[in-house]
Protein backbone atom coordinates (compact mmCIF):
# COMPACT_ATOMS: atom_id res chain seq x y z
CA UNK A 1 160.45 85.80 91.86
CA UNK A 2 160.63 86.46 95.53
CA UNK A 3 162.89 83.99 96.95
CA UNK A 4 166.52 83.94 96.66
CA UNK A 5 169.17 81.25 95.79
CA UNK A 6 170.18 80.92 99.41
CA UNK A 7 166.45 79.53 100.11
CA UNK A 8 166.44 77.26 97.21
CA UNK A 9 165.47 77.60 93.76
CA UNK A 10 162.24 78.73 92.66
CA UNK A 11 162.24 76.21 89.23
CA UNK A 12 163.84 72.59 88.55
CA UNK A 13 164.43 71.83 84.77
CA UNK A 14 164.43 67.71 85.22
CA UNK A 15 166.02 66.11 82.09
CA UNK A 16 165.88 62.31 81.64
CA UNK A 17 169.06 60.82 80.01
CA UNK A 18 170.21 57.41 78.55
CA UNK A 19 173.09 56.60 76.20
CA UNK A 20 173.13 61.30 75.72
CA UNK A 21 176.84 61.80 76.02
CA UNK A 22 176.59 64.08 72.46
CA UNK A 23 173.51 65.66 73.71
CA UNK A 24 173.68 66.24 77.10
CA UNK A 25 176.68 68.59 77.34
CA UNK A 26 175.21 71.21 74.63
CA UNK A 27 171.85 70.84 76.18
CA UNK A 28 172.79 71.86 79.55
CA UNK A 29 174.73 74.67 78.63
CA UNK A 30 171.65 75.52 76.48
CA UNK A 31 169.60 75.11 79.80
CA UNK A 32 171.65 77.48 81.91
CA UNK A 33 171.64 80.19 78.76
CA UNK A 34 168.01 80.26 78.56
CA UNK A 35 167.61 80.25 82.46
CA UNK A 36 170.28 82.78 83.11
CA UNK A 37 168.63 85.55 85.74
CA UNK A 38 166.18 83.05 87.10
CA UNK A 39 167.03 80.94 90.47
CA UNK A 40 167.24 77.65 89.31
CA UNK A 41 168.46 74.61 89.21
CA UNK A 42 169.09 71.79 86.38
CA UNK A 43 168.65 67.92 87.61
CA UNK A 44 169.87 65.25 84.84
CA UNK A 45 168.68 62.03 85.55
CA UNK A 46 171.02 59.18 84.12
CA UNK A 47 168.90 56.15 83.43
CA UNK A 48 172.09 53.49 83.71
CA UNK A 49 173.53 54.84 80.26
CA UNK A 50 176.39 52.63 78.25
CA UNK A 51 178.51 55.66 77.29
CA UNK A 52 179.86 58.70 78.55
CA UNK A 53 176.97 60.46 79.62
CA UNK A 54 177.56 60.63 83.09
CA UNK A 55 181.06 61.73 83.46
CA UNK A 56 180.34 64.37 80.81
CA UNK A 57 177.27 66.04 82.48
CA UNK A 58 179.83 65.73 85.74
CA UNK A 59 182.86 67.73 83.75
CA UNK A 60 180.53 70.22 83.82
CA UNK A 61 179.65 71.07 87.09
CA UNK A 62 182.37 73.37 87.94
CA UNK A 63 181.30 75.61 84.84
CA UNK A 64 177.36 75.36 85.47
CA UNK A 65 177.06 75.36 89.52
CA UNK A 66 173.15 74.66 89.24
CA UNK A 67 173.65 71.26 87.44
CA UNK A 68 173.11 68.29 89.58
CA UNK A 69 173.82 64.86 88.17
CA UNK A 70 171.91 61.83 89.45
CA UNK A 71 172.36 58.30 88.18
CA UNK A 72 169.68 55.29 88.45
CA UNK A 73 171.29 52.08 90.11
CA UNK A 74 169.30 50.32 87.18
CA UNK A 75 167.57 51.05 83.67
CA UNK A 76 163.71 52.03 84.42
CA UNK A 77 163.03 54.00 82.11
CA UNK A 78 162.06 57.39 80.85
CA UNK A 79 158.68 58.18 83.06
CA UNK A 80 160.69 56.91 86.12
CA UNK A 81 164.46 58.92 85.66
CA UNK A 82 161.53 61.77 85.16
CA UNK A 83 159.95 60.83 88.75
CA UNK A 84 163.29 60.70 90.19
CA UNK A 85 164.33 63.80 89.37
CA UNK A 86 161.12 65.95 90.53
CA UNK A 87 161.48 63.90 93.58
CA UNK A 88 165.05 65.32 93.94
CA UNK A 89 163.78 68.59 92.70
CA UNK A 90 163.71 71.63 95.17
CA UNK A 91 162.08 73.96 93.24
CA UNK A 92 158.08 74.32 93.24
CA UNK A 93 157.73 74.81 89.23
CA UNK A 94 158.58 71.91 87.30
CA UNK A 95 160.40 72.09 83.56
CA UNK A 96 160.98 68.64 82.39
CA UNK A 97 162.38 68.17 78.39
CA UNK A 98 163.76 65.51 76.93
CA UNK A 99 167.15 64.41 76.39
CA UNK A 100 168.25 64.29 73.44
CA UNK A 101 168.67 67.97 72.53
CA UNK A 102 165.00 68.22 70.07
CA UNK A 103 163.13 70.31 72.93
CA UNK A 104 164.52 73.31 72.27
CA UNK A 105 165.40 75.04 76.47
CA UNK A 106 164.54 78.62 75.39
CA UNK A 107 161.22 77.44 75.17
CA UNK A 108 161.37 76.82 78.63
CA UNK A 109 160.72 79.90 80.65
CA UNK A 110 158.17 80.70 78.76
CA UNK A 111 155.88 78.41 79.81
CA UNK A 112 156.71 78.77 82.46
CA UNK A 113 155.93 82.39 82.86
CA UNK A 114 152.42 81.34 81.41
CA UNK A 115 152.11 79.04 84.29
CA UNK A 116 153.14 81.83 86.79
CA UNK A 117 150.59 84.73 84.78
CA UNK A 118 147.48 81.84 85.61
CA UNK A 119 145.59 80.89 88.27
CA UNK A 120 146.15 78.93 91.66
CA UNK A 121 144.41 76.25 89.45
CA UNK A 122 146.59 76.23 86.65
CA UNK A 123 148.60 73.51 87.18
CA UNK A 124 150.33 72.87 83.86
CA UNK A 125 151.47 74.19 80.84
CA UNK A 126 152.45 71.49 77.84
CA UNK A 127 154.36 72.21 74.70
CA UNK A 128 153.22 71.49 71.67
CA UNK A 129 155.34 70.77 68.69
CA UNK A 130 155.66 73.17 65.63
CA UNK A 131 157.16 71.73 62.13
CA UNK A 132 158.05 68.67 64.32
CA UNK A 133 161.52 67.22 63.16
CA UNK A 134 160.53 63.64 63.12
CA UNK A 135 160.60 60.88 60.26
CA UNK A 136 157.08 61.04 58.33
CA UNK A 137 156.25 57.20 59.65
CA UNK A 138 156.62 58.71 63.34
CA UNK A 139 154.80 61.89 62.58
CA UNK A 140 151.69 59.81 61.37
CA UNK A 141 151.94 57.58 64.17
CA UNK A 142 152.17 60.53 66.93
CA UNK A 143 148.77 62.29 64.93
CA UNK A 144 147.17 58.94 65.14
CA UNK A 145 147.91 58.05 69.03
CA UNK A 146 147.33 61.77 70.01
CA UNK A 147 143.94 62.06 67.92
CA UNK A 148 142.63 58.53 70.01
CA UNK A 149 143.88 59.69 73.47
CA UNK A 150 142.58 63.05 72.78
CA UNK A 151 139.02 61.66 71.66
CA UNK A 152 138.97 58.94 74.80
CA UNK A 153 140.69 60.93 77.79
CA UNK A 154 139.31 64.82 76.78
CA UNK A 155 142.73 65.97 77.85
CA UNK A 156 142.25 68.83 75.52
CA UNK A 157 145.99 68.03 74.80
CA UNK A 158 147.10 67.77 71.16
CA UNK A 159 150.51 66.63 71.47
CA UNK A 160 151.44 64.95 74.62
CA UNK A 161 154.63 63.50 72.95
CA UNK A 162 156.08 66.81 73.80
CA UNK A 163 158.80 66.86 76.76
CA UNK A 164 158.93 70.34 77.53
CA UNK A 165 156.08 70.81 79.87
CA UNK A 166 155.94 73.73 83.15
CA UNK A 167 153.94 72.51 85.91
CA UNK A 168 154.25 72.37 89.42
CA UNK A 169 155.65 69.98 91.70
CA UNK A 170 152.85 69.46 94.36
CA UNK A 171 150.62 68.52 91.48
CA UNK A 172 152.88 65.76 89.76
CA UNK A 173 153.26 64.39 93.05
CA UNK A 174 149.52 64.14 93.39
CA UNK A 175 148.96 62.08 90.41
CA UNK A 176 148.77 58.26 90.39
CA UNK A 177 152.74 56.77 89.39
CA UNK A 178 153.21 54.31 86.63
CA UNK A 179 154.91 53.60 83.58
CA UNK A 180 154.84 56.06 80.68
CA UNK A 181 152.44 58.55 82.86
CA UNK A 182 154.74 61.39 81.40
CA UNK A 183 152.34 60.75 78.17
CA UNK A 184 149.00 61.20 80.62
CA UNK A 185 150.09 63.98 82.92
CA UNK A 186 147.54 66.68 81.10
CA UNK A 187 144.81 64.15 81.99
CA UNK A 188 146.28 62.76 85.16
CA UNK A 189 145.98 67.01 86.34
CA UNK A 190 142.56 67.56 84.85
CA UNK A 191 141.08 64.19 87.20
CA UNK A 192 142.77 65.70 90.12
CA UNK A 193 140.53 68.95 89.54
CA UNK A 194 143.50 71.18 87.96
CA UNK A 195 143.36 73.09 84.82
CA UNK A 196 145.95 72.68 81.87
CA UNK A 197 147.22 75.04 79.04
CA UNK A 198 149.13 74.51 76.46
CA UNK A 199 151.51 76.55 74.17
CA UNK A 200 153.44 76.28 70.84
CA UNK A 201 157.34 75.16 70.97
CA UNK A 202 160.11 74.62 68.73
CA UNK A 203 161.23 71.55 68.06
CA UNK A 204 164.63 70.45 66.38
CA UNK A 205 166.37 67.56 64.73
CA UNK A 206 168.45 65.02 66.62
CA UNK A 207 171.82 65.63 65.94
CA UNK A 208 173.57 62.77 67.64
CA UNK A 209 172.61 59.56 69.48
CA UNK A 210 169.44 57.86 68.61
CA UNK A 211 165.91 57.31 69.73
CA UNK A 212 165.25 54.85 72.02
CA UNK A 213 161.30 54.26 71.20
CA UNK A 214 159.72 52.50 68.12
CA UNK A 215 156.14 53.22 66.68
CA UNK A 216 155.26 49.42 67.64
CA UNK A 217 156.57 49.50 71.09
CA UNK A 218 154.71 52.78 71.92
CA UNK A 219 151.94 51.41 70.38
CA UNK A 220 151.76 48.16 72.80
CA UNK A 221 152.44 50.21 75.70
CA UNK A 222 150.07 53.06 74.91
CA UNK A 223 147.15 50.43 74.65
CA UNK A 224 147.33 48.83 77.91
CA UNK A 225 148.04 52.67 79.72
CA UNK A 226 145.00 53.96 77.84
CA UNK A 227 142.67 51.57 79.15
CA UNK A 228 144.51 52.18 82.33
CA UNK A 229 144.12 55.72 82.67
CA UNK A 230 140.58 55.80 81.34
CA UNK A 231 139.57 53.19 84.44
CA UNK A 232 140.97 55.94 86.60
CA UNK A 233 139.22 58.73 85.25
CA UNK A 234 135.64 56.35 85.91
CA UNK A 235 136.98 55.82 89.56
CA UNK A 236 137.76 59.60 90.19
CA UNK A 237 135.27 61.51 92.69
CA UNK A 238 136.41 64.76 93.73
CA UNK A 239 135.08 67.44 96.42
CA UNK A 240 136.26 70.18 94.52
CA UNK A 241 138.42 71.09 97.71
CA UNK A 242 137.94 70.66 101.57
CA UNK A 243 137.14 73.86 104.50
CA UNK A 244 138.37 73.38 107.88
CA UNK A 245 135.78 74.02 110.44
């Protein structure tokens, strides 16, 4: 990449945290192993967490000097600690993953090299999960909501559960904000006129902590943002780009 450190990092890996203090520490050492060579930089967002997490993603910013730590005054959730962070982000390629240490980072530059190898109007590249290391109940579930959202949105995207996604910044900040858009991004990109890819990832048991999401609360919140997302998609007209004269 052409720019150097001095002038600001070419990507931002945004990680959302809450209630992380076993997973946070590994995972950001695991970030700046699988980023090592690149000019980067790592932004954990703390969404208000209970524990530790904060003061041990700060213990470790003598050690990894491209980890920034940024804490929410209040909880708001995953979709916004992501938002926050690519807002805070000074890189112009985007790799968000979650928390909790299942994305697996040395995925990460590989999408977004994929990214980088497309065109202008590539705009994202999504993981998607392989022998996904999730309960059966929450397997089914994911299938289920992905196969619906799929059918109704034509996102071409088969598993938008995934964190680990490359895209870039001017795009996300593009898109409509709300609640949970970190599930609609691939169709949030297409209605803006971009194209999305998609790539097999690894994906890994939790080994500490637990989740923070329920098959009936995503279901109750996926309902109301599918119907919301679809209205945009039937309100979307778009030039296909604008000449100056």
């Amino acid at each position: 990449m052409a720019s150097s450190a001095a002038s600001g990092p070419d990507i931002s890996v945004v990680v959302p945290v809450f209630d992380e203090e076993g997973a946070a520490p590994d995972l950001a050492r695991e970030i700046a192993a699988a980023f090592a060579g690149r000019n980067y930089e790592m932004v954990f967002v703390d969404d208000r967490s209970r524990d530790g997490t904060v003061a041990a993603l700060t213990a470790l910013k003598l050690q990894i000097p491209q980890l920034r730590v940024l804490t929410h005054r209040s909880n708001s959730g995953q979709s916004r600690a992501i938002r926050t962070g690519i807002l805070a982000a000074r890189g112009d390629i985007i790799v968000t993953l979650d928390g909790d240490g299942q994305n697996d980072p040395a995925d990460g530059p590989k999408l977004v090299d994929a990214l980088l190898a497309g065109p202008s109007t590539l705009a994202l590249v999504g993981g998607e999960r392989v022998k996904r290391q999730d309960s059966q109940a929450k397997k089914i579930a994911s299938k289920f909501g992905n196969g619906v959202r799929k059918r109704l949105l034509r996102d071409t995207a088969n598993d938008t559960g995934c964190g680990l996604k490359a895209f870039r910044r001017e795009a996300f900040l593009r898109l409509p904000y709300f609640d949970h858009i970190h599930r609609y991004i691939p169709a949030l990109m297409i209605r803006e006129g971009y194209q999305v890819d998609f790539a097999p990832v690894n994906h890994r048991h939790r080994q500490t902590g637990a989740s923070k999401y329920t098959n009936f609360g995503r279901l109750m919140a996926s309902v109301s943002d599918l119907l919301g997302v679809m209205w945009l998609q039937t309100r979307a007209r778009n030039p296909g780009g604008a000449d100056e004269v």
